[in-house]
Protein backbone atom coordinates (compact mmCIF):
# COMPACT_ATOMS: atom_id res chain seq x y z
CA UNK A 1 -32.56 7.77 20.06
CA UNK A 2 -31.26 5.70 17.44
CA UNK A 3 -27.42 5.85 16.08
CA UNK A 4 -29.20 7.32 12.56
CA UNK A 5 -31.18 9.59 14.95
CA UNK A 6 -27.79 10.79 16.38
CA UNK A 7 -26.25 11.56 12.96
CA UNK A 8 -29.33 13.23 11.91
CA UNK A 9 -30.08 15.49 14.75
CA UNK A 10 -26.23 16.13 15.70
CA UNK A 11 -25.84 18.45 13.04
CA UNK A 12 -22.86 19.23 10.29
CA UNK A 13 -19.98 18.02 12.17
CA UNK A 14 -21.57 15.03 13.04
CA UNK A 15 -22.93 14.28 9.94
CA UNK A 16 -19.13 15.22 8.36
CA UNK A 17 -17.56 12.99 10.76
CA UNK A 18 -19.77 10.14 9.63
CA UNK A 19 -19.23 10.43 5.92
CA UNK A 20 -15.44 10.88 6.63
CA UNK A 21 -15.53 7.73 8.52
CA UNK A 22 -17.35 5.80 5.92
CA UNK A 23 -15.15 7.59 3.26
CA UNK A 24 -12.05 5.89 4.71
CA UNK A 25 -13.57 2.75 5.38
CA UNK A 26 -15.04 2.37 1.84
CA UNK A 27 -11.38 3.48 0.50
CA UNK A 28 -9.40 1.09 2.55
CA UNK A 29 -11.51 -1.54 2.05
CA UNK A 30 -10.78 -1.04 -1.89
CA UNK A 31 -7.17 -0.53 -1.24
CA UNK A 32 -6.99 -3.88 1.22
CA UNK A 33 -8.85 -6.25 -1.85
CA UNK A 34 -6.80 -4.62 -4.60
CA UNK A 35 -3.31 -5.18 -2.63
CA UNK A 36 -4.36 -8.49 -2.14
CA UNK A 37 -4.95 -9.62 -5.48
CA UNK A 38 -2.00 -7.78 -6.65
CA UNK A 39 0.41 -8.76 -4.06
CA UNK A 40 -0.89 -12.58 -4.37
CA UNK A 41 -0.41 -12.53 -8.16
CA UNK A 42 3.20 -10.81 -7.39
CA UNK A 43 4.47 -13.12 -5.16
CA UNK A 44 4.12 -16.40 -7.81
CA UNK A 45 4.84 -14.60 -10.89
CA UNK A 46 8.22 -13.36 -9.23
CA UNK A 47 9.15 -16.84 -8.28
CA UNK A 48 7.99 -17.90 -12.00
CA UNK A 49 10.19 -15.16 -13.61
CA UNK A 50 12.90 -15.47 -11.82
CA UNK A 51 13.32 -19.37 -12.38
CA UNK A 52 12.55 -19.23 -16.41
CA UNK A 53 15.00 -16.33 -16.65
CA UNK A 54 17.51 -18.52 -15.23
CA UNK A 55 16.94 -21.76 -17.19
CA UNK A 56 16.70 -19.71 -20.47
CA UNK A 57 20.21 -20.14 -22.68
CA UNK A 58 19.94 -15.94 -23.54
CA UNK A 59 18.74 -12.73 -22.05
CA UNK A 60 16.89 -12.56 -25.31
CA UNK A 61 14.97 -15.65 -25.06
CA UNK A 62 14.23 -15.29 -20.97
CA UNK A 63 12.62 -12.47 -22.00
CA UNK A 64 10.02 -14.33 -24.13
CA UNK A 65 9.66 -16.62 -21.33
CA UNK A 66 8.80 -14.18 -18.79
CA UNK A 67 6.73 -11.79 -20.84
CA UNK A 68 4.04 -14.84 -19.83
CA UNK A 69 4.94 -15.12 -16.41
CA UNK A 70 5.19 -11.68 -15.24
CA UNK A 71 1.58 -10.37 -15.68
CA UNK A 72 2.58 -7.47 -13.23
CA UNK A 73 5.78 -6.22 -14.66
CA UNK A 74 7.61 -6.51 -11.78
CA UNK A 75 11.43 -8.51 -13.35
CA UNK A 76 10.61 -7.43 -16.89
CA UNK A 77 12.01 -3.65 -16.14
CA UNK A 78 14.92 -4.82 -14.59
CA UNK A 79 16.01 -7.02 -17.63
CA UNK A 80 15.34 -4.08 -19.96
CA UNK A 81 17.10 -1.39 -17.95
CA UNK A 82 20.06 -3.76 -18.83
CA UNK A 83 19.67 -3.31 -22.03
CA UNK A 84 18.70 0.19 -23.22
CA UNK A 85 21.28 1.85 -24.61
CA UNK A 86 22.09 6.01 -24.69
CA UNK A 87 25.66 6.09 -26.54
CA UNK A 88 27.13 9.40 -25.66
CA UNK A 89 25.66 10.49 -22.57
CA UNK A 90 27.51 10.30 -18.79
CA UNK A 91 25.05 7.31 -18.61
CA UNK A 92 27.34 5.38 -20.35
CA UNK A 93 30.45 6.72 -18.83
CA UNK A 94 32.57 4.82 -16.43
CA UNK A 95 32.75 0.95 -15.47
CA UNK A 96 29.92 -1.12 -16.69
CA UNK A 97 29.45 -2.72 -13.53
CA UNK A 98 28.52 0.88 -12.20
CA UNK A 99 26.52 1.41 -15.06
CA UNK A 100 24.51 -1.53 -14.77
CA UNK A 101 23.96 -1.06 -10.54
CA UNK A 102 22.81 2.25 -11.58
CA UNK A 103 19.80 1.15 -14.03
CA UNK A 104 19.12 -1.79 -11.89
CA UNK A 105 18.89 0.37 -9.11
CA UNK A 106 16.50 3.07 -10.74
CA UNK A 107 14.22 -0.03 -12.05
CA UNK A 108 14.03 -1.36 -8.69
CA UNK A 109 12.77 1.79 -7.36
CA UNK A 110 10.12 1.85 -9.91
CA UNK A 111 8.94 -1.75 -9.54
CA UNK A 112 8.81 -1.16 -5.15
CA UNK A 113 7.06 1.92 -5.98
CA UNK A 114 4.26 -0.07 -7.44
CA UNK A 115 4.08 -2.71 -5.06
CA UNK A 116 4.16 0.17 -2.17
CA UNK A 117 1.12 2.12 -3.65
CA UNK A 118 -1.88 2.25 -1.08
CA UNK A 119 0.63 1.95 1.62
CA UNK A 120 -0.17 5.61 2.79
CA UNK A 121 -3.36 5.17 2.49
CA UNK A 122 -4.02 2.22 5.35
CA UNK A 123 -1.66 3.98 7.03
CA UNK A 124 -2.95 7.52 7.23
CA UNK A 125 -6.74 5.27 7.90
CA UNK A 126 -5.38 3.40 10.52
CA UNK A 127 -3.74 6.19 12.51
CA UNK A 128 -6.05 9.03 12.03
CA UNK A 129 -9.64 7.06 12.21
CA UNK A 130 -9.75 6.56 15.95
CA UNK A 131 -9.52 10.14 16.16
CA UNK A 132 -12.67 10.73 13.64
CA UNK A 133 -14.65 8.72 15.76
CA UNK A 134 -13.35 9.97 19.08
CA UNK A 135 -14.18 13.67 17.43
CA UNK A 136 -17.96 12.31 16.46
CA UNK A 137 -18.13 11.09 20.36
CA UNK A 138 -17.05 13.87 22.06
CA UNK A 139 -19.36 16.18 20.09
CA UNK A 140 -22.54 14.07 19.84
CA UNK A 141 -21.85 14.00 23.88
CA UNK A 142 -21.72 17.29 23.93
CA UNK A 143 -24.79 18.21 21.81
CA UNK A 144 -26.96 15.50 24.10
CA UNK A 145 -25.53 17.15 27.15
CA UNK A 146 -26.65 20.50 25.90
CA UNK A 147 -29.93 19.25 24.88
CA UNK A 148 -30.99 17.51 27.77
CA UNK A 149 -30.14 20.60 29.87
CA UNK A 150 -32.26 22.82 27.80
CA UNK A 151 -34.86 20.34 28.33
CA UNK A 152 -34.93 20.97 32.60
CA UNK A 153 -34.60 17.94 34.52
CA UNK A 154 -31.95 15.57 33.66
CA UNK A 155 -31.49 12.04 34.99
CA UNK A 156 -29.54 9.18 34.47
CA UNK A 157 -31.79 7.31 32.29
CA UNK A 158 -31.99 10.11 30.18
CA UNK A 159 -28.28 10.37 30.63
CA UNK A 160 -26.90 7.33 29.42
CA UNK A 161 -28.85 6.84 26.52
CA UNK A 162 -27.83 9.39 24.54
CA UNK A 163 -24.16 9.61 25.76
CA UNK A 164 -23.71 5.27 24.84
CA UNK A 165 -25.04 6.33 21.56
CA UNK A 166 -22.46 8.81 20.93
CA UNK A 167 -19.91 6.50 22.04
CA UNK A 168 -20.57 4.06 18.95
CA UNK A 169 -18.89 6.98 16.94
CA UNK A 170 -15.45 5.69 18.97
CA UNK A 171 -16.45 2.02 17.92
CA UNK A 172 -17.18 2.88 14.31
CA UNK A 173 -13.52 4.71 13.91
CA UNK A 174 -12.37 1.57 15.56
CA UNK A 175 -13.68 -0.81 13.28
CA UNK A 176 -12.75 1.92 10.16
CA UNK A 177 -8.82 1.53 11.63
CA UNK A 178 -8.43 -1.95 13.06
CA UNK A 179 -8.29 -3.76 9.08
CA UNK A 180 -6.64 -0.98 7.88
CA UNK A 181 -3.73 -1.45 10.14
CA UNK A 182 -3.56 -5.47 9.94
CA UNK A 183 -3.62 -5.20 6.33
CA UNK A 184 -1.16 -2.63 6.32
CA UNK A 185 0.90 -4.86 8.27
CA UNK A 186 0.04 -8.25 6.56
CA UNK A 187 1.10 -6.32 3.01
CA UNK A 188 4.38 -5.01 4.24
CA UNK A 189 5.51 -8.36 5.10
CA UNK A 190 4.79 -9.59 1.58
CA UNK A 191 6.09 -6.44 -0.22
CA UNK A 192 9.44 -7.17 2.03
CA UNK A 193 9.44 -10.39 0.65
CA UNK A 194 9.20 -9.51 -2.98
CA UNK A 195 11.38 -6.84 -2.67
CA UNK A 196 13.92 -9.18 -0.99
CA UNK A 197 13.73 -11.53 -4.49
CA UNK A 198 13.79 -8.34 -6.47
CA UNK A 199 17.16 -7.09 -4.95
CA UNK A 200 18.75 -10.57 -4.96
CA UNK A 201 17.83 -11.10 -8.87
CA UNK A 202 19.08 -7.56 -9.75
CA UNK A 203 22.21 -8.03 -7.84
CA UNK A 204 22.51 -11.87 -9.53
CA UNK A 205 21.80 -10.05 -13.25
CA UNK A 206 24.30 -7.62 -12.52
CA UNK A 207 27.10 -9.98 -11.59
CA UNK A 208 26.20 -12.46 -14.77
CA UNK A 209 25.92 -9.27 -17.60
CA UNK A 210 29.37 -7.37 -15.72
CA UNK A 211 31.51 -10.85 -16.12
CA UNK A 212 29.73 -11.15 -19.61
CA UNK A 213 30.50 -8.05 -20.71
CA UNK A 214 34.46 -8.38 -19.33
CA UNK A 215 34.62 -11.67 -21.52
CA UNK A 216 33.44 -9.43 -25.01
CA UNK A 217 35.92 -6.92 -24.41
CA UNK A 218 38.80 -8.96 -23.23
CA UNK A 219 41.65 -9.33 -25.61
């Protein structure tokens, strides 16, 4: 019996469990290249934006600078949350300072929010896809067990054949969880990272445009 012989002839939930399993494996695999790329990218072009916005002579002009830098859009929302303006609205009531912490803050949320995307995903792959396969085991044992004993005579040859077949169901939701869960790891480090640079360049741009801002409306 042959591990395509053991899909075939285990029936639906077999069969289901091995779709699911490929299912997740096909999607976390997608999610683990795309994160990658993105979070690679992320990584310079933070660095990059950060340092041209700081050896620019405006906001205006940094702006031009990192609009080339920051192919993900990741310190351009921050910058322009600082400088949208709704006159006339409790948005712009109270200190600046608080106003600017609280469009800094709702930018930064955005920007992690992208960089966190396919988080769940390895997650939920990682945790749940021993499980599948333990679910495929457990039944394909079952459904050799049953066979064999309609059959008559059972012996151990004809024993552990079948039931080391259905135990490569275990090894397949192994191998679906195992990258899922070092990538998932691997990419929270780096999105910690980032989003340790994020905070410290929103907290840095709110400190410069609050003492700017004091200086226009001093007497």
């Amino acid at each position: 019996m042959s591990l395509l012989a053991l899909i075939t002839q285990g029936g639906l939930i077999s069969q289901a469990v091995a779709a699911l399993l490929l299912a997740m494996s096909v999607a976390s695999w997608v999610v683990i290249l795309w994160k990658g790329w993105l979070l690679r990218r992320a990584t310079g072009d933070v660095a990059r934006s950060t340092a041209a916005f700081w050896q620019s002579m405006s906001v205006e002009a940094a702006c031009d600078k990192i609009a080339v830098f920051d192919r993900e859009a990741l310190v351009l929302p921050l910058i322009a949350a600082t400088q949208a303006k709704s006159h006339g609205t409790l948005a712009t009531a109270g200190d600046k300072s608080a106003q600017l912490t609280r469009v800094l803050r709702d930018a930064l949320h955005a920007v992690l929010q992208k960089l966190q995307f396919g988080q769940v995903l390895l997650a939920t792959v990682g945790s749940t896809a021993p499980f599948v396969g333990l679910l495929g085991t457990v039944w394909g044992i079952y459904h050799a067990l049953t066979g064999m004993a309609m059959a008559g005579q059972v012996t151990i040859d004809k024993v552990s054949g079948p039931v080391g077949e259905a135990l490569i169901m275990t090894a397949a939701g192994l191998a679906v969880a195992i990258p899922a869960v070092l990538a998932y790891n691997v990419f929270g480090r780096s999105i910690g990272r980032i989003e340790a640079d994020l905070e410290g360049f929103a907290f840095d741009l709110r400190e410069l445009l609050a003492v700017r801002n004091n200086l226009l409306v001093s007497p």
